[in-house]
Protein backbone atom coordinates (compact mmCIF):
# COMPACT_ATOMS: atom_id res chain seq x y z
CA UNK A 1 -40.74 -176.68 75.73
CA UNK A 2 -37.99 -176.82 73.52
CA UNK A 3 -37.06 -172.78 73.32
CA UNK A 4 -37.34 -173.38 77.51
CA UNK A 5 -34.45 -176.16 77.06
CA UNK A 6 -32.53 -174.16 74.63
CA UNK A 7 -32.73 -170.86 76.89
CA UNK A 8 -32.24 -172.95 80.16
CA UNK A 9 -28.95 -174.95 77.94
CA UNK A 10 -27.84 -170.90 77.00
CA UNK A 11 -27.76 -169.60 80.77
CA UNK A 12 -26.32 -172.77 82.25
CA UNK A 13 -23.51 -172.43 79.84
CA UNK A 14 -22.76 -169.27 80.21
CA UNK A 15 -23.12 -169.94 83.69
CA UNK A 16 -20.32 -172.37 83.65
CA UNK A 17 -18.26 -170.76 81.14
CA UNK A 18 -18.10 -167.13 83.65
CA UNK A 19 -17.11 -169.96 86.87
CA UNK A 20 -14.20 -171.30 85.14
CA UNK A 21 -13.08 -168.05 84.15
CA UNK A 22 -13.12 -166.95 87.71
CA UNK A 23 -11.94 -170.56 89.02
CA UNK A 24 -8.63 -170.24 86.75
CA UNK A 25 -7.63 -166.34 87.76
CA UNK A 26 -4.18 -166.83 88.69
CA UNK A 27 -3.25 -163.09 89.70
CA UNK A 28 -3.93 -162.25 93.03
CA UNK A 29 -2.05 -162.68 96.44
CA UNK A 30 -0.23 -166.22 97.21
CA UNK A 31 0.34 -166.82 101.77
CA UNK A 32 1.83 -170.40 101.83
CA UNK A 33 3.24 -172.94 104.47
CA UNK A 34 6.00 -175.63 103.43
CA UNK A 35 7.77 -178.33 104.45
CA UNK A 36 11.20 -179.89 101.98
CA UNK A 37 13.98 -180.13 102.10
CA UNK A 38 17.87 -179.82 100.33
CA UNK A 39 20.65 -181.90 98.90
CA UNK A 40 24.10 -180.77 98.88
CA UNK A 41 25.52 -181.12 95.40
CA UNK A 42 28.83 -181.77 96.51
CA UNK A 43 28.95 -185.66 97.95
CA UNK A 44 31.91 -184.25 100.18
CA UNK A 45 29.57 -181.94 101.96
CA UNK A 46 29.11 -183.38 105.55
CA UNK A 47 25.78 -181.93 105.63
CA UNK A 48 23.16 -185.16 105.64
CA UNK A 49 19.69 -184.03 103.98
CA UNK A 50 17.45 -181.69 106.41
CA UNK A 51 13.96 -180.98 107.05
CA UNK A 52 13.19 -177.45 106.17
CA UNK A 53 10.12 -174.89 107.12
CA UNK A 54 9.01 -172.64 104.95
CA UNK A 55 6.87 -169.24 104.80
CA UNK A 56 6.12 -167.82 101.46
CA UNK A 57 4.15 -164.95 99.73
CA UNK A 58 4.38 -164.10 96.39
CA UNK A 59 2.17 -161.30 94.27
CA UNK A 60 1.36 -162.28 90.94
CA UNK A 61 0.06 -160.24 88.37
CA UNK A 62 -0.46 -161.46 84.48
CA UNK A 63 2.47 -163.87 83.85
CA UNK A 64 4.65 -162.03 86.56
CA UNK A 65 5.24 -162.77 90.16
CA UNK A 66 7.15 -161.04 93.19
CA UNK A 67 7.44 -162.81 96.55
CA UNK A 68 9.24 -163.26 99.85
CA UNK A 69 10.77 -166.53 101.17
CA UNK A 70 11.83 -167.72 104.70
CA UNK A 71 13.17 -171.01 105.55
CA UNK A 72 13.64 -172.62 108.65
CA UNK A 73 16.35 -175.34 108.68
CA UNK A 74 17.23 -178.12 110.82
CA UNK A 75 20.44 -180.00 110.08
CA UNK A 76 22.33 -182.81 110.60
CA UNK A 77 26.28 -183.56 109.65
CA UNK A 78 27.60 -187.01 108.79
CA UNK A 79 30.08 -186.53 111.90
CA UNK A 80 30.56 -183.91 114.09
CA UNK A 81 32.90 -180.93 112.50
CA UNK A 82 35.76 -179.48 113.63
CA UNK A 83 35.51 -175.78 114.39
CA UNK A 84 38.02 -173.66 115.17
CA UNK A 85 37.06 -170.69 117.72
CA UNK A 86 39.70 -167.70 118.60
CA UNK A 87 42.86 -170.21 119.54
CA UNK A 88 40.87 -173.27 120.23
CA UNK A 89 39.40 -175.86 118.49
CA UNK A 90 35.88 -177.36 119.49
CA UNK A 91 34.20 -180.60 118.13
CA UNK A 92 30.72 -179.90 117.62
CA UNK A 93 27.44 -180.86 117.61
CA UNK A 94 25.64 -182.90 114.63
CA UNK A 95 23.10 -180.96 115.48
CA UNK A 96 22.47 -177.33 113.37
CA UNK A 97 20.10 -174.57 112.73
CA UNK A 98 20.29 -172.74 109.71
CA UNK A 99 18.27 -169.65 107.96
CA UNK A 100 17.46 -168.32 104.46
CA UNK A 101 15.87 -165.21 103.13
CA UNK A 102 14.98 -164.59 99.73
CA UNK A 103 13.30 -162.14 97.49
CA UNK A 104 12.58 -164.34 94.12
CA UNK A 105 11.20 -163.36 90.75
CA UNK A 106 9.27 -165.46 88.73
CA UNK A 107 7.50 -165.38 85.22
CA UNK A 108 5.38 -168.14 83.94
CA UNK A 109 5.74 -169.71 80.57
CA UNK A 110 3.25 -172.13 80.40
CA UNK A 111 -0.29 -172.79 81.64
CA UNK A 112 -2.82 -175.18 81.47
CA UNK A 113 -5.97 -174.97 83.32
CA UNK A 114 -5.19 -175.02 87.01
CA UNK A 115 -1.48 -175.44 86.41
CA UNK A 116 0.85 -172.75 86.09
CA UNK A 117 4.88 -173.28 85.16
CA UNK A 118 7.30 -170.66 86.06
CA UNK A 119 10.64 -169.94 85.71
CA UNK A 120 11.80 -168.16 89.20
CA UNK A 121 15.10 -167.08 90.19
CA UNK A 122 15.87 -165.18 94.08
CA UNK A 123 18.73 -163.42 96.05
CA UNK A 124 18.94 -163.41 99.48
CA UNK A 125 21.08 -164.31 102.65
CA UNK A 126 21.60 -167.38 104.38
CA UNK A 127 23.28 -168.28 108.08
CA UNK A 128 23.84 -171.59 109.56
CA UNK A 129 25.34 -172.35 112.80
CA UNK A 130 25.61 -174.55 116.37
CA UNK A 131 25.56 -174.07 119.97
CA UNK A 132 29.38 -173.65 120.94
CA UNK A 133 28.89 -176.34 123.99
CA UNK A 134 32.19 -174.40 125.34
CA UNK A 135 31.19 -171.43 125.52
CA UNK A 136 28.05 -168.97 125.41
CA UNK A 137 29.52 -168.14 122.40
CA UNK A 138 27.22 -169.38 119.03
CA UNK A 139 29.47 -170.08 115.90
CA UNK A 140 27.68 -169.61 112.39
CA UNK A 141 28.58 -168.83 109.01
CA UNK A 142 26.85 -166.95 106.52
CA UNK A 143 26.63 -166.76 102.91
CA UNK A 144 25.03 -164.81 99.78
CA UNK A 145 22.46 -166.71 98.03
CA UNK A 146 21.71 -167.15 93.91
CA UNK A 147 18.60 -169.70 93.69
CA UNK A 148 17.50 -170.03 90.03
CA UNK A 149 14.58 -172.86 89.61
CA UNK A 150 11.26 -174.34 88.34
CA UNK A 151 7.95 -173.55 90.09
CA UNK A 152 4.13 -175.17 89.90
CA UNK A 153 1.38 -173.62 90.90
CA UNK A 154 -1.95 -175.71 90.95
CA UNK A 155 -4.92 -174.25 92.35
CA UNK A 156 -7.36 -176.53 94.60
CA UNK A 157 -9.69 -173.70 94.04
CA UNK A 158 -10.43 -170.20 93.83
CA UNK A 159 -9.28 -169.82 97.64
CA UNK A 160 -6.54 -172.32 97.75
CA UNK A 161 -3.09 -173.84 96.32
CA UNK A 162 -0.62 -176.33 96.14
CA UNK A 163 2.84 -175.02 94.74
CA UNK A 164 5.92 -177.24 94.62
CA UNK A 165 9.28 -175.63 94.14
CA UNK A 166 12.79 -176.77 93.18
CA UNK A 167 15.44 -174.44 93.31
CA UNK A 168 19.51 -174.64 92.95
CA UNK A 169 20.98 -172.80 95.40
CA UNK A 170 24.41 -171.29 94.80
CA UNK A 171 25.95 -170.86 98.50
CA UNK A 172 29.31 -170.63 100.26
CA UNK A 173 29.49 -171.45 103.71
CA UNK A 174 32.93 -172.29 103.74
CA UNK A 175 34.94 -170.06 106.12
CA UNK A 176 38.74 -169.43 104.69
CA UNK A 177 39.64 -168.90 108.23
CA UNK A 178 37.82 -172.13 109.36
CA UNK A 179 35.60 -171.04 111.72
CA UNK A 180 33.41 -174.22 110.33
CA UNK A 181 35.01 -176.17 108.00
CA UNK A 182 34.24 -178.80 105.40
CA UNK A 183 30.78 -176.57 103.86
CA UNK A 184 31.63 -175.53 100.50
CA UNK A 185 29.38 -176.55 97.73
CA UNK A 186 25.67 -175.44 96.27
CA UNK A 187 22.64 -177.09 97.79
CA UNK A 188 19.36 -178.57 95.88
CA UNK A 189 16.42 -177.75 97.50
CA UNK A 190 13.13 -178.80 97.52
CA UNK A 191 9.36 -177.34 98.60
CA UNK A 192 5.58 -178.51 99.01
CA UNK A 193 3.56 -175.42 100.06
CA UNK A 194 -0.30 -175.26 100.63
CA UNK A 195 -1.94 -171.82 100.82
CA UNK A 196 -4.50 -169.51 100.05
CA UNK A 197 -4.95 -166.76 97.59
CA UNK A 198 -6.40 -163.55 97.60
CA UNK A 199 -7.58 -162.19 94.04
């Protein structure tokens, strides 16, 4: 009876011991959905604090990670802007749409179980812009993109995640010809995303 409780103690432990080496694989494929949002640094910045959308993949392998992000922005000013088009000048709406793309690298420096810390940093593009009510005309502004940051990874399981992201986000939508005025400054954003992973 006891070799039977020793043997059946053995398998169940090495039982356990292969599922939590399985549980914990962090390389594989990461699709996520997100909602956050960003804060402009700059308290001059019209820009009030939006609710962004957000699709990301990344591809992790070892402590290194690729991915792909798209965000979805709605925004809000303080009051509507002034924006100069050809020879006239329009008041706007308060109302904006914006987008950003990114391609980010990341590389993880600590881990703990489910938890995974990285260090990430992206390039990419970003436009924001209104419906000219004046015209058919839509006025946006554009801007290069440098978003260095901290990311989390937890895994729910071995099929899905949570990953929260923070990210500084040097931009320059200010137009020297003010086509929109009053954007200048770097934005702090903010991310919940819930996925899945393939391994």
């Amino acid at each position: 009876m006891k070799k039977y409780v020793i043997l059946c103690s053995l398998f169940l432990g090495f039982n356990l011991y292969a599922q939590e080496k399985e549980w914990y694989n962090k390389d594989g494929i990461y699709l996520g959905l997100g909602t956050g949002t960003w804060l402009p640094a700059n308290n001059k910045n019209p820009l009030k604090t939006p609710v962004m959308f957000n699709f990301n993949v990344d591809f992790k392998n070892n402590k290194n990670a690729i991915g792909f992000s798209f965000d979805l922005l709605f925004l809000k000013t303080k009051e509507p802007l002034s924006v100069r088009l050809n020879d006239s000048i329009i008041n706007s709406e308060r109302t904006y749409g914006g987008v950003n793309i990114t391609l980010n690298y990341a590389r993880e420096f600590y881990e703990r179980n489910r938890f995974s810390f990285e260090a990430i940093t992206g390039l990419g593009y970003g436009e924001i812009g209104f419906y000219n009510p004046n015209s058919e005309i839509d006025v946006s502004k554009g801007s290069f993109l440098i978003t260095p940051g901290l990311n989390v990874r937890y895994l729910m399981n071995n099929k899905y995640f949570l990953q929260f992201k923070l990210q500084y986000n040097i931009a320059n939508y200010h137009d020297e010809n003010k086509v929109i005025d009053n954007l200048k400054g770097q934005y702090i954003s903010a991310k919940i995303i819930f996925g899945s992973v393939i391994n």
